[in-house]
C-alpha atoms as a PDB file:
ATOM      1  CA  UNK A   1      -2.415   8.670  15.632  1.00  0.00           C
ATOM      2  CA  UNK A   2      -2.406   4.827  15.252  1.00  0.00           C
ATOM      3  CA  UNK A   3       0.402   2.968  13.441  1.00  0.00           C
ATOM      4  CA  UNK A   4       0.784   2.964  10.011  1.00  0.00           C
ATOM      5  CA  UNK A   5       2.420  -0.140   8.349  1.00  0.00           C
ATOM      6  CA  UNK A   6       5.878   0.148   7.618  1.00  0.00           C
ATOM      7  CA  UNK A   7       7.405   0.508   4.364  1.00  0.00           C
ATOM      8  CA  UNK A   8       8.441  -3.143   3.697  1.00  0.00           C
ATOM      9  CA  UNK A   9       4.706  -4.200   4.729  1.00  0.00           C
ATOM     10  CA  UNK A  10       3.433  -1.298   2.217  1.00  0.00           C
ATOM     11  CA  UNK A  11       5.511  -2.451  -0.815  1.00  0.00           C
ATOM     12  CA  UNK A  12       4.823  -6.108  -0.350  1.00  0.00           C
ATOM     13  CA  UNK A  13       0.915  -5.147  -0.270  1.00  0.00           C
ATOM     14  CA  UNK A  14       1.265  -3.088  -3.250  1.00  0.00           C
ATOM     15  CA  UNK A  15       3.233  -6.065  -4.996  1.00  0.00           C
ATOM     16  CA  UNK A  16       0.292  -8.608  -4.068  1.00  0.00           C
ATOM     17  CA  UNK A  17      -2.555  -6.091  -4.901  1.00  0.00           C
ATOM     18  CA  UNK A  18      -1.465  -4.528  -7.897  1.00  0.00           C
ATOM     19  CA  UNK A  19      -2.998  -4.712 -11.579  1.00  0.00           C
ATOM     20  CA  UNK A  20       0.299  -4.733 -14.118  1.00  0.00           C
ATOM     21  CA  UNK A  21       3.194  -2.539 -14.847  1.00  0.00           C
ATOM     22  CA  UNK A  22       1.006   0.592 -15.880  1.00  0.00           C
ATOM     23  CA  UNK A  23      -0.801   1.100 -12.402  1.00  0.00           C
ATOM     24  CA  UNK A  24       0.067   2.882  -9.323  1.00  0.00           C
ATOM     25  CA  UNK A  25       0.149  -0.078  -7.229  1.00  0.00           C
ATOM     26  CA  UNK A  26       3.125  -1.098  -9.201  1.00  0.00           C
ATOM     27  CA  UNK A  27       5.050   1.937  -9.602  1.00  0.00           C
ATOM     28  CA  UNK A  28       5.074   2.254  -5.502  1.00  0.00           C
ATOM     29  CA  UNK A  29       5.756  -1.660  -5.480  1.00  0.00           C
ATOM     30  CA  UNK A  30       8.550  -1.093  -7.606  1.00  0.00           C
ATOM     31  CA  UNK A  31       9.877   2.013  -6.853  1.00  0.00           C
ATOM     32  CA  UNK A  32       7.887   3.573  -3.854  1.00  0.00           C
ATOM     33  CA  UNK A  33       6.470   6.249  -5.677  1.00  0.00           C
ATOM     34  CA  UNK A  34       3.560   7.753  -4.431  1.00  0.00           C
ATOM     35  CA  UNK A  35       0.797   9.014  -6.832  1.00  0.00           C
ATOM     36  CA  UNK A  36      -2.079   9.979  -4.272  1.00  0.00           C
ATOM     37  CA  UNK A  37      -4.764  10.122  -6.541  1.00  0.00           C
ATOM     38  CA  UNK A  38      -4.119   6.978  -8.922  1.00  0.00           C
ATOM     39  CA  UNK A  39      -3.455   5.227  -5.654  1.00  0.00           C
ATOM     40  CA  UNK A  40      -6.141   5.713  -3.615  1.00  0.00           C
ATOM     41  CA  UNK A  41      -8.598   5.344  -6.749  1.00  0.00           C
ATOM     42  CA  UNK A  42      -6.762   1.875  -7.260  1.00  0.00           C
ATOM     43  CA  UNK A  43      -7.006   0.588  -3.570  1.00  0.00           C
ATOM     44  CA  UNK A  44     -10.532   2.078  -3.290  1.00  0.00           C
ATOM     45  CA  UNK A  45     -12.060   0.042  -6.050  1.00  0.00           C
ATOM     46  CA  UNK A  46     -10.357  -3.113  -4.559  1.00  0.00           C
ATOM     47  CA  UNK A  47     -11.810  -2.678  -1.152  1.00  0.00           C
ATOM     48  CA  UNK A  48     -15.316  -2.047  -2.873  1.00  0.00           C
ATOM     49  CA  UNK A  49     -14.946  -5.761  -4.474  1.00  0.00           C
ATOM     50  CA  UNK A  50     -14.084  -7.349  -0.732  1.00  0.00           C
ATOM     51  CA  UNK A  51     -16.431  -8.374   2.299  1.00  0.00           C
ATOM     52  CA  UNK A  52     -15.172  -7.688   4.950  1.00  0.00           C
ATOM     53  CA  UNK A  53     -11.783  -9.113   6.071  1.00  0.00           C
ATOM     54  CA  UNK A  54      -8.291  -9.977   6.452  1.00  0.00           C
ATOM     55  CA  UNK A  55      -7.300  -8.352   2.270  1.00  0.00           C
ATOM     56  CA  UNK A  56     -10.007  -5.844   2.940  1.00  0.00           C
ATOM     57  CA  UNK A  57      -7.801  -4.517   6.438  1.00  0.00           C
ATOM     58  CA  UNK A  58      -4.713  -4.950   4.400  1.00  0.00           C
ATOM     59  CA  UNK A  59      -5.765  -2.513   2.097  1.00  0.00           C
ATOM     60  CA  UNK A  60      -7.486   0.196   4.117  1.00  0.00           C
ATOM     61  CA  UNK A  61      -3.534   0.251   6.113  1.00  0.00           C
ATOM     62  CA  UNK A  62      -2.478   0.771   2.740  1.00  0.00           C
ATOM     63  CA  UNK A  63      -4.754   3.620   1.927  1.00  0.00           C
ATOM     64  CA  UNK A  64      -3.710   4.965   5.087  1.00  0.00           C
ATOM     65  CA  UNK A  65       0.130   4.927   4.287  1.00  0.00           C
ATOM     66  CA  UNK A  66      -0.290   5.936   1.460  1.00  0.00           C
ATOM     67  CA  UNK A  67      -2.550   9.123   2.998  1.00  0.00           C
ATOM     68  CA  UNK A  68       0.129   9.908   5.818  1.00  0.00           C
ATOM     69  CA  UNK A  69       3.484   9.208   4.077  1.00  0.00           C
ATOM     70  CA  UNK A  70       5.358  12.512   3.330  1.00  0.00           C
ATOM     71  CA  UNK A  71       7.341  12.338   0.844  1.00  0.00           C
ATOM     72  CA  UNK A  72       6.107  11.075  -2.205  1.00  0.00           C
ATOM     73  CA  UNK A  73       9.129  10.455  -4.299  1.00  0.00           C
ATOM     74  CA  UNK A  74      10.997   7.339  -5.746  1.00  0.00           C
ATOM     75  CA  UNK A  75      12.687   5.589  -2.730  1.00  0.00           C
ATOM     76  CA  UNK A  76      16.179   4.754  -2.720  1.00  0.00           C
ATOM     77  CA  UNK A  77      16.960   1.194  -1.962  1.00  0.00           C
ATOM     78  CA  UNK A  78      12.663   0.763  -1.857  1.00  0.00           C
ATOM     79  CA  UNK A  79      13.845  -2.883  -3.817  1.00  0.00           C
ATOM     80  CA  UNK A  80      15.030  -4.229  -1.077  1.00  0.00           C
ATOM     81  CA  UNK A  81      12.172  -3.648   1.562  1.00  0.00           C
ATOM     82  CA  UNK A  82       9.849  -6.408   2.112  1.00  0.00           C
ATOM     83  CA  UNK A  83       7.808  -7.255   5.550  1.00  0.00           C
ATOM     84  CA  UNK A  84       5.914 -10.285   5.777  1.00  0.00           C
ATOM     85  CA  UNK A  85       4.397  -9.443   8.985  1.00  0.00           C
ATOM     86  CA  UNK A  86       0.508  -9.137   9.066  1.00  0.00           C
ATOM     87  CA  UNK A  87      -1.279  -6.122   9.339  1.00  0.00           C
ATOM     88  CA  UNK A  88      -2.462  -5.797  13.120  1.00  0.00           C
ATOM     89  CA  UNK A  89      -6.736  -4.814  13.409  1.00  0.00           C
ATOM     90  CA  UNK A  90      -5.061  -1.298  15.333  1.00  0.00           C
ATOM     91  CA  UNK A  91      -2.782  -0.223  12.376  1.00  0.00           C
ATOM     92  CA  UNK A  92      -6.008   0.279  10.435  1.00  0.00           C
END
């Protein structure tokens, strides 16, 4: 399988992609809670809006973290993750 992003790159995605306090972007942003559904819904209609592109790549890794991470749960400690580094074309 190819690399997924890493949690501090995943919460600083859903921090710049996210629509307000009541979404799931937010909620794993602030927390790291995973809700599948919401989330992939959320990401989904993003990517529909973008060409093709650097935001459009960040959010497919996204989708794909979000598909592959186990444990959906809050995150202890999730506040203090953050990874600036970009999203590499093979971690899509």
């Amino acid at each position: 399988m190819d690399p997924i992003i890493n949690d501090g790159q995943a919460r600083r995605l859903a921090a710049e992609w996210h629509g307000g306090q009541w979404t799931a972007l937010y909620s794993l942003a602030s927390s790291g809670h995973i809700d599948r559904d919401r989330l992939r819904t959320e990401i989904s209609r993003e990517v529909q809006a973008l060409e093709h592109g650097c935001p459009r790549r960040d959010l497919l890794a996204l989708d794909k973290y979000v598909r592959h991470r186990g444990d959906t749960s809050t995150v202890p400690g999730w506040h203090r993750l953050w990874d600036e580094t970009p999203v590499r074309l093979d971690q899509t």
